[in-house]
N, C-alpha and C. Protein backbone atom coordinates (compact mmCIF):
# COMPACT_ATOMS: atom_id res chain seq x y z
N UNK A 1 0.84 -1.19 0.00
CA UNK A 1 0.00 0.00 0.00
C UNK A 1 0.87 1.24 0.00
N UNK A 2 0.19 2.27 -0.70
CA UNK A 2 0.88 3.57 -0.84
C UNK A 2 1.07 4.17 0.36
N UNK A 3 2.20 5.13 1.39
CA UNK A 3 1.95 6.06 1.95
C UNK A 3 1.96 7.63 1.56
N UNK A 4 0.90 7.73 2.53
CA UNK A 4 0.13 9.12 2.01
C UNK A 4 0.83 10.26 3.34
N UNK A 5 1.36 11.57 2.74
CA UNK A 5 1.54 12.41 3.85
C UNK A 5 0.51 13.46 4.08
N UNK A 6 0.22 13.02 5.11
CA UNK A 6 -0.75 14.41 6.07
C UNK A 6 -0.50 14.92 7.31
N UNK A 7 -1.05 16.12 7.03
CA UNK A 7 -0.70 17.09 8.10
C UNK A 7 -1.85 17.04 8.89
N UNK A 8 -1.76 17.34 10.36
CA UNK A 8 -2.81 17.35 11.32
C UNK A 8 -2.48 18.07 11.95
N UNK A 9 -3.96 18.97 12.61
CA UNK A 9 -3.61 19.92 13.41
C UNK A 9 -4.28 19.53 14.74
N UNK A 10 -3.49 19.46 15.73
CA UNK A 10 -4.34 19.08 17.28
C UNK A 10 -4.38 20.06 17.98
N UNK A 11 -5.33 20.16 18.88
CA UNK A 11 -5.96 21.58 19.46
C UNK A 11 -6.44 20.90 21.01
N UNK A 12 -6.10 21.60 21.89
CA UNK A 12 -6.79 21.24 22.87
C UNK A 12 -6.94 22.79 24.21
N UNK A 13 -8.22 22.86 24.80
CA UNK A 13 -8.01 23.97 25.41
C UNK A 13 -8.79 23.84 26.93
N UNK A 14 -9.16 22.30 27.20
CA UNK A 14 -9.38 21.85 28.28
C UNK A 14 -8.34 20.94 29.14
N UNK A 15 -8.34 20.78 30.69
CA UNK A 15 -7.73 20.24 31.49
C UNK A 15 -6.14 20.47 31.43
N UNK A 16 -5.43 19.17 31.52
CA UNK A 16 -4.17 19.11 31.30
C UNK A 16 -3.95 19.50 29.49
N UNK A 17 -4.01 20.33 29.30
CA UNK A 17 -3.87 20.57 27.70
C UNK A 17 -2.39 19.89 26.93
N UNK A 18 -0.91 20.39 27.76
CA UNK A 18 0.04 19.05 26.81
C UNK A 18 -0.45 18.09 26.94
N UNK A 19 -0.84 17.41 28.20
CA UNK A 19 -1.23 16.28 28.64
C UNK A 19 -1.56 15.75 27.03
N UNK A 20 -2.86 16.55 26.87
CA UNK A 20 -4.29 16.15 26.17
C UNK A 20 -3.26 15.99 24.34
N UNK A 21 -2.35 16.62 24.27
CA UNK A 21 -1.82 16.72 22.78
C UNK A 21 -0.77 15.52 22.72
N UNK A 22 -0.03 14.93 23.60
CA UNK A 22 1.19 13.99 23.99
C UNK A 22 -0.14 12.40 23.61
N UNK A 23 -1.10 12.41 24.93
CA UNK A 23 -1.81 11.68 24.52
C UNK A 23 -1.98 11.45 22.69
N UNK A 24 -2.94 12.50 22.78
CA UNK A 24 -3.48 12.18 20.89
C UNK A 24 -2.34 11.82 20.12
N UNK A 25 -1.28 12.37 20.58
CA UNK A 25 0.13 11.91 19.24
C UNK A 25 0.81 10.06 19.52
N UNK A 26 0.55 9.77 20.72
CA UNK A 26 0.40 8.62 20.92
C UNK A 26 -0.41 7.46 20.44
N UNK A 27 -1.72 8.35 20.32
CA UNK A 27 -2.79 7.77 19.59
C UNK A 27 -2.28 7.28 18.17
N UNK A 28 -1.91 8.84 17.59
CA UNK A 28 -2.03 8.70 15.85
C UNK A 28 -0.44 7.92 16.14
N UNK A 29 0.33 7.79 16.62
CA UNK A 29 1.34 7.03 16.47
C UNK A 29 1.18 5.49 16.30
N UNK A 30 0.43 4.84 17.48
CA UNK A 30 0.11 3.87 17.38
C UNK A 30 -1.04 3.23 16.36
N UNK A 31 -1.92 4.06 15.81
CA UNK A 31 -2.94 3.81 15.50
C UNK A 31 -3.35 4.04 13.58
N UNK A 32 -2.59 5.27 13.48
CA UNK A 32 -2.84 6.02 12.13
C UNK A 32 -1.69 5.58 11.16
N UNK A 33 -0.49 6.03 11.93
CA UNK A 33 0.59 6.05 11.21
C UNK A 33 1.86 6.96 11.78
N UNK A 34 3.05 6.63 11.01
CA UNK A 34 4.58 7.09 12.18
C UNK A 34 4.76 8.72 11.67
N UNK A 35 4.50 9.34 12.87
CA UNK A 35 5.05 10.61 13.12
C UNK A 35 6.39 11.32 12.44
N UNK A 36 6.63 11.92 11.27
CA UNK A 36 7.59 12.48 10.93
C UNK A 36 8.36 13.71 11.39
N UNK A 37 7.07 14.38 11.52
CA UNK A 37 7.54 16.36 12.14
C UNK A 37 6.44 16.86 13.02
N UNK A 38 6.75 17.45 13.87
CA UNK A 38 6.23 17.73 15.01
C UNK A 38 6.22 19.16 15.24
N UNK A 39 5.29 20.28 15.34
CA UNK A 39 6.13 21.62 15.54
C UNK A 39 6.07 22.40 16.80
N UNK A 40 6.18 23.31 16.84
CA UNK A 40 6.04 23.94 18.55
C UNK A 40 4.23 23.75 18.97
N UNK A 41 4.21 24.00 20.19
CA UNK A 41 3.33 24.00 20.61
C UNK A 41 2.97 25.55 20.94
N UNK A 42 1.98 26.40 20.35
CA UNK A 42 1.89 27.69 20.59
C UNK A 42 0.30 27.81 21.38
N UNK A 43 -0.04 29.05 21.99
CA UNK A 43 -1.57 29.23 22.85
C UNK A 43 -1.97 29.99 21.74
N UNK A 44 -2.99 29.91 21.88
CA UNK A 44 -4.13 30.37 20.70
C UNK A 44 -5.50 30.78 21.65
N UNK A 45 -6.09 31.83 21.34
CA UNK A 45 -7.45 31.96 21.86
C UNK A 45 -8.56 31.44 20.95
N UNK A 46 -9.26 31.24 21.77
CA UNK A 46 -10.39 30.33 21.44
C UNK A 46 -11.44 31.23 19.80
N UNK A 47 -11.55 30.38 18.57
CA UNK A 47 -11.80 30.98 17.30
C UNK A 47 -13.27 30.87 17.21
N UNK A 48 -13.90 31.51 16.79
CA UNK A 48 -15.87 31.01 16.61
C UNK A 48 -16.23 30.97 17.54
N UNK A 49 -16.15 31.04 18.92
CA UNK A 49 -17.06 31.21 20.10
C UNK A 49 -15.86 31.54 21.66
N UNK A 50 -16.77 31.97 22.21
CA UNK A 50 -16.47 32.49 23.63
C UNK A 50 -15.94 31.28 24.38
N UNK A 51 -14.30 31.74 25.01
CA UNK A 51 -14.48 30.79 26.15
C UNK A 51 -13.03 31.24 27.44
N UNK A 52 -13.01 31.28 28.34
CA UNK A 52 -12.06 31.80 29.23
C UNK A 52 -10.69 30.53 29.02
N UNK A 53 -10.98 30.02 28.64
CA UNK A 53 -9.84 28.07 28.34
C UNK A 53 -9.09 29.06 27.02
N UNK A 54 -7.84 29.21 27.14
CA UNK A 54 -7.49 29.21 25.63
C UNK A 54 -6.20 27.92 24.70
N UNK A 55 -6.38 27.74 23.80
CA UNK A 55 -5.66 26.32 23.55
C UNK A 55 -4.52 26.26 23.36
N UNK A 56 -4.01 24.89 23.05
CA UNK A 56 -2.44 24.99 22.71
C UNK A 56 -2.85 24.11 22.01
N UNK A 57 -2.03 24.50 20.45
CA UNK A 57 -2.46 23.71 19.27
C UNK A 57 -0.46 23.28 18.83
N UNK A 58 -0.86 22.30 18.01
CA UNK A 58 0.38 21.89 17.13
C UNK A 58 0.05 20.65 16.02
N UNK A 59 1.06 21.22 15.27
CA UNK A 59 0.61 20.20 13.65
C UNK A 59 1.47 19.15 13.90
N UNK A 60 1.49 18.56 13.42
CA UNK A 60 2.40 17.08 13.37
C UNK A 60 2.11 16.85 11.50
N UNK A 61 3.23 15.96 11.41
CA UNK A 61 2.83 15.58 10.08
C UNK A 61 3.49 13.46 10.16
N UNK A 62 2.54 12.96 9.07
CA UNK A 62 2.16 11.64 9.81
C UNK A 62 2.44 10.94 8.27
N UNK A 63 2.66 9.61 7.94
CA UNK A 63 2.57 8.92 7.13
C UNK A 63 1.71 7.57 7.34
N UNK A 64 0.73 7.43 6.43
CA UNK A 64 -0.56 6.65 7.09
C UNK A 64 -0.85 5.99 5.15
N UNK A 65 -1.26 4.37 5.46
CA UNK A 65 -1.81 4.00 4.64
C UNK A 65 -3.09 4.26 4.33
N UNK A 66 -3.92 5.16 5.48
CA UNK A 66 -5.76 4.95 5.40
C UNK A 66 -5.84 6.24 4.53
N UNK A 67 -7.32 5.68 3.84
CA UNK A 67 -7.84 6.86 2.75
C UNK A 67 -8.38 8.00 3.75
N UNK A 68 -8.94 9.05 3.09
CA UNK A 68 -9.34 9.90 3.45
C UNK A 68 -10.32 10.15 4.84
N UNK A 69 -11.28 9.07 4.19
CA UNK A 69 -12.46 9.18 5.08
C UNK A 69 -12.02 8.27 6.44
N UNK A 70 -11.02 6.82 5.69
CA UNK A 70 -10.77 5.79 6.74
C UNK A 70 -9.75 6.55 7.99
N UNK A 71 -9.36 7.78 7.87
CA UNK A 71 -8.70 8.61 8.43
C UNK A 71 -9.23 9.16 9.56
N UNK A 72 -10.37 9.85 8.52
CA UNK A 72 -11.32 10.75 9.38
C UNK A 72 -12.42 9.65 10.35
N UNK A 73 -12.32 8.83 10.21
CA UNK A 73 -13.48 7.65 11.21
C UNK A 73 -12.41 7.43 12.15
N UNK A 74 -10.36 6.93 12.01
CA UNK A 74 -10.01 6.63 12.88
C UNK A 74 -9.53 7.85 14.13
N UNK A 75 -9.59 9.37 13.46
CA UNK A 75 -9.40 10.44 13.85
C UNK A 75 -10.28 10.71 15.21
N UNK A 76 -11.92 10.61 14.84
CA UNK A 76 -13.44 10.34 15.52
C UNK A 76 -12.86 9.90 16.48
N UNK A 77 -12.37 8.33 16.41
CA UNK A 77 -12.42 7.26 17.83
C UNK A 77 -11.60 7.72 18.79
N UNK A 78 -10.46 8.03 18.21
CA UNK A 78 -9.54 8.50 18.87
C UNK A 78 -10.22 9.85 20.00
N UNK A 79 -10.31 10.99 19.06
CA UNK A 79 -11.17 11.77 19.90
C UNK A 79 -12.26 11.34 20.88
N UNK A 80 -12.92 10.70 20.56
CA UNK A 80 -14.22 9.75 21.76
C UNK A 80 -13.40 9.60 22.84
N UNK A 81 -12.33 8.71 22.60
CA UNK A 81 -12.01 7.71 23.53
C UNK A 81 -11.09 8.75 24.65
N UNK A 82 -10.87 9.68 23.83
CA UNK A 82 -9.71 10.64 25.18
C UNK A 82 -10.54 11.68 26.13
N UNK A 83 -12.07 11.24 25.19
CA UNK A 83 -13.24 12.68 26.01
C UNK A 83 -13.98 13.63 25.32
N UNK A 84 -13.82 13.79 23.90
CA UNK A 84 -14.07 14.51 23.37
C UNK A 84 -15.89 14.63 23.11
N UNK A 85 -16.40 15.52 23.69
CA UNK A 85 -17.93 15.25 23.97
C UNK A 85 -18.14 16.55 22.46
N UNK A 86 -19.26 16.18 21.68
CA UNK A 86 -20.02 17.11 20.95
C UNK A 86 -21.23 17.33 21.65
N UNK A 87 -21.61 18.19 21.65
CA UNK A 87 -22.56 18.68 22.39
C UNK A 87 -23.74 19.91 21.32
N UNK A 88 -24.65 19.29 21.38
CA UNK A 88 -25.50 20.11 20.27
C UNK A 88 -26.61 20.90 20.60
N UNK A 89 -26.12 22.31 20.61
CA UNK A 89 -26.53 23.56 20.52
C UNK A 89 -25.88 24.25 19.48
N UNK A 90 -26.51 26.04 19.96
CA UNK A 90 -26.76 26.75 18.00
C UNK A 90 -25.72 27.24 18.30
N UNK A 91 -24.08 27.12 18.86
CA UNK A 91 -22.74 27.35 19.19
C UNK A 91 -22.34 26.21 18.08
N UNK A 92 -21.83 26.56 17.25
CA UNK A 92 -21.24 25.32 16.36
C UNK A 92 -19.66 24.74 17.27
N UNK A 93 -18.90 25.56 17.64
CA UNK A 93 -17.23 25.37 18.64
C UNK A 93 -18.04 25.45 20.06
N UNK A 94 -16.64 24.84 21.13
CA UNK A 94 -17.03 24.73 22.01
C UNK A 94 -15.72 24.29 22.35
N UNK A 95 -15.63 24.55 23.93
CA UNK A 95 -14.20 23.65 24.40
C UNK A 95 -13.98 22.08 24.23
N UNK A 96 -12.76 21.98 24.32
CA UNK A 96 -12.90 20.30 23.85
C UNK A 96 -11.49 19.82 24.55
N UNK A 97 -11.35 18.81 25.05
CA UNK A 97 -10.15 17.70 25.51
C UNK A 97 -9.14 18.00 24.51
N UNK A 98 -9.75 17.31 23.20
CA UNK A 98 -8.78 16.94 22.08
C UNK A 98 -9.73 17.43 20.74
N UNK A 99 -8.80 17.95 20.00
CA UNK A 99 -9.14 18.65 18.63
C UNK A 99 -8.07 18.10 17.72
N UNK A 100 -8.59 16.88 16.48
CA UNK A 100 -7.33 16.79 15.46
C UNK A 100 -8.30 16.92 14.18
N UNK A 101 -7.78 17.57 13.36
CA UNK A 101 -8.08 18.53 12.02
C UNK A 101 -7.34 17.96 11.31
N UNK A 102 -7.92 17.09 10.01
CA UNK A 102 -6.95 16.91 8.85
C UNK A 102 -7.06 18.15 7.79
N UNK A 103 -5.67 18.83 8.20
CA UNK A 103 -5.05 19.75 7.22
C UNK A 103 -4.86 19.63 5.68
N UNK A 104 -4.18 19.08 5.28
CA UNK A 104 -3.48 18.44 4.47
C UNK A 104 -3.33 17.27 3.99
N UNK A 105 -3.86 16.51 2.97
CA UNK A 105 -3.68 15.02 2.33
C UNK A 105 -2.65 15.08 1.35
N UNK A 106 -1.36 14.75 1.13
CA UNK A 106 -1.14 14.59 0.31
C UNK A 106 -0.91 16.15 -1.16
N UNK A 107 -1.35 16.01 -1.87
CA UNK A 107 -1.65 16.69 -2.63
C UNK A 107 -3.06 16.95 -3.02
N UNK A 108 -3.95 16.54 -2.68
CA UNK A 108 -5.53 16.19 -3.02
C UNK A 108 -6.29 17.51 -2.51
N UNK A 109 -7.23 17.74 -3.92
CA UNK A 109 -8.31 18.14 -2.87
C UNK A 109 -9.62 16.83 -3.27
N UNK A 110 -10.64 17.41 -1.67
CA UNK A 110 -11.15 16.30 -1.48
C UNK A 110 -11.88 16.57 -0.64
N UNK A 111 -13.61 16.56 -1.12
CA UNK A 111 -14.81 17.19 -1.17
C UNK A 111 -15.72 16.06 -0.52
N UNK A 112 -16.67 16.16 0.49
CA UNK A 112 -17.38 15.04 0.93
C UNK A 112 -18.82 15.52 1.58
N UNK A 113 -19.57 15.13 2.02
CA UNK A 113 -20.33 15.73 3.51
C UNK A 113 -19.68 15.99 4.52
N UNK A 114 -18.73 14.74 4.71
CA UNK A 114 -17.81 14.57 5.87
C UNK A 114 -16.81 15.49 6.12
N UNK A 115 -16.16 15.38 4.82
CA UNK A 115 -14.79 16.00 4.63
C UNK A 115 -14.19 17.02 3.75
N UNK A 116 -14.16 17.84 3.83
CA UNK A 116 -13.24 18.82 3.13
C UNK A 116 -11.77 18.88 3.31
N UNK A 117 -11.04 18.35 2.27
CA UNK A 117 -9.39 18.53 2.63
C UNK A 117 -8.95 19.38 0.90
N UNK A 118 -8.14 20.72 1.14
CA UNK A 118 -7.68 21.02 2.62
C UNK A 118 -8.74 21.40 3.42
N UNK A 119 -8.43 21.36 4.88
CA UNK A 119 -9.47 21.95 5.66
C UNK A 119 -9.72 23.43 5.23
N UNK A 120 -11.05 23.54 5.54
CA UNK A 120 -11.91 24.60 4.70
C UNK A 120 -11.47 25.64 6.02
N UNK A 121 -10.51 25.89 7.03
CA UNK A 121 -10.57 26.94 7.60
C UNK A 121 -8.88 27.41 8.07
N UNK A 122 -7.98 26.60 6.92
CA UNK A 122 -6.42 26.39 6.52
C UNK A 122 -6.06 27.73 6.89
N UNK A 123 -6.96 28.36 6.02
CA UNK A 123 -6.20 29.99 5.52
C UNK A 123 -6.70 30.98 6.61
N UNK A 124 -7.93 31.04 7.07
CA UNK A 124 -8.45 31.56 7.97
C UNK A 124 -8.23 31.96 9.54
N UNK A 125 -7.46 30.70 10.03
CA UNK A 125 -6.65 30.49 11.34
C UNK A 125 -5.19 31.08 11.13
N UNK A 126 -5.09 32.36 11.37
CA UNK A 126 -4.10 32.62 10.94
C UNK A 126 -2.56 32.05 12.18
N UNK A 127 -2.84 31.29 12.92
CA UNK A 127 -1.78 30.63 13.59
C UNK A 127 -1.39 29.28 12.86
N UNK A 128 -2.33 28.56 12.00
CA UNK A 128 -1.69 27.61 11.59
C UNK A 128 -0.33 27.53 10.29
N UNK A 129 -0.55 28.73 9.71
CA UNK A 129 0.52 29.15 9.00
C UNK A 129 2.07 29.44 9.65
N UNK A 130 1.77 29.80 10.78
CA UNK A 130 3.04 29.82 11.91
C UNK A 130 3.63 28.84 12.20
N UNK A 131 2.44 27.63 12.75
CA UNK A 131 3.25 25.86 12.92
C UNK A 131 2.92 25.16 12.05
N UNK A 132 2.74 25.41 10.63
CA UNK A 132 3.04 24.29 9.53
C UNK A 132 3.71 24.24 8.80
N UNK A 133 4.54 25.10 9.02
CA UNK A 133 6.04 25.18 8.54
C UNK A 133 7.24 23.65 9.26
């Protein structure tokens, strides 16, 4: 099978927050695929809604045999399993344990219900241009 490089962005702005990012990279280590680049860990205030928590985000970049979507389902579990609650009200964001964002596939773009890659809010966050270098 081919490997595919993607970039991910993890976000977390509840509890032990490295805690919460060391975890998830453990996750996608064991689970997704082997960790190549790793970048700083910077604080970020909270984007699309109110919250006194502000996060500490960082990209990693990963080499993974799974397709797109098989990505984004093992991305989901991962998040479940460390805490990550959705919670549905007319607030689309909200604080969260663990936040991982597929950035980047490869070269692809790649259009779904599910999925938009690149992520449809790449350009917009203007901190992720800082750690995806």
């Amino acid at each position: 099978m081919s490997q595919n490089t993607i970039y991910l962005l993890l976000g977390s702005n509840l509890n032990d927050r490295k805690k919460n990012l060391e975890m998830a990279k453990m996750h996608i280590q064991k689970e997704l695929g082997e960790i190549l680049k790793v970048s700083e860990i910077i604080e970020t205030e909270p984007e699309g809604f109110e919250s006194e928590h502000p996060f500490l985000n960082q990209t990693i970049v990963i080499q993974t045999n799974l397709s797109p979507v098989n990505l984004l389902t093992k991305i989901k579990e991962i998040e479940y399993r460390m805490g990550r609650v959705y919670l549905h009200t007319e607030q689309k964001y909200q604080d969260r344990i663990i936040d991982i964002d597929i950035l980047l596939y490869n070269q692809i773009i790649f259009e779904s219900t599910l999925l938009s890659i690149p992520h449809h809010q790449i350009i917009s966050r203007k901190f992720v241009k800082k750690i995806l270098n």
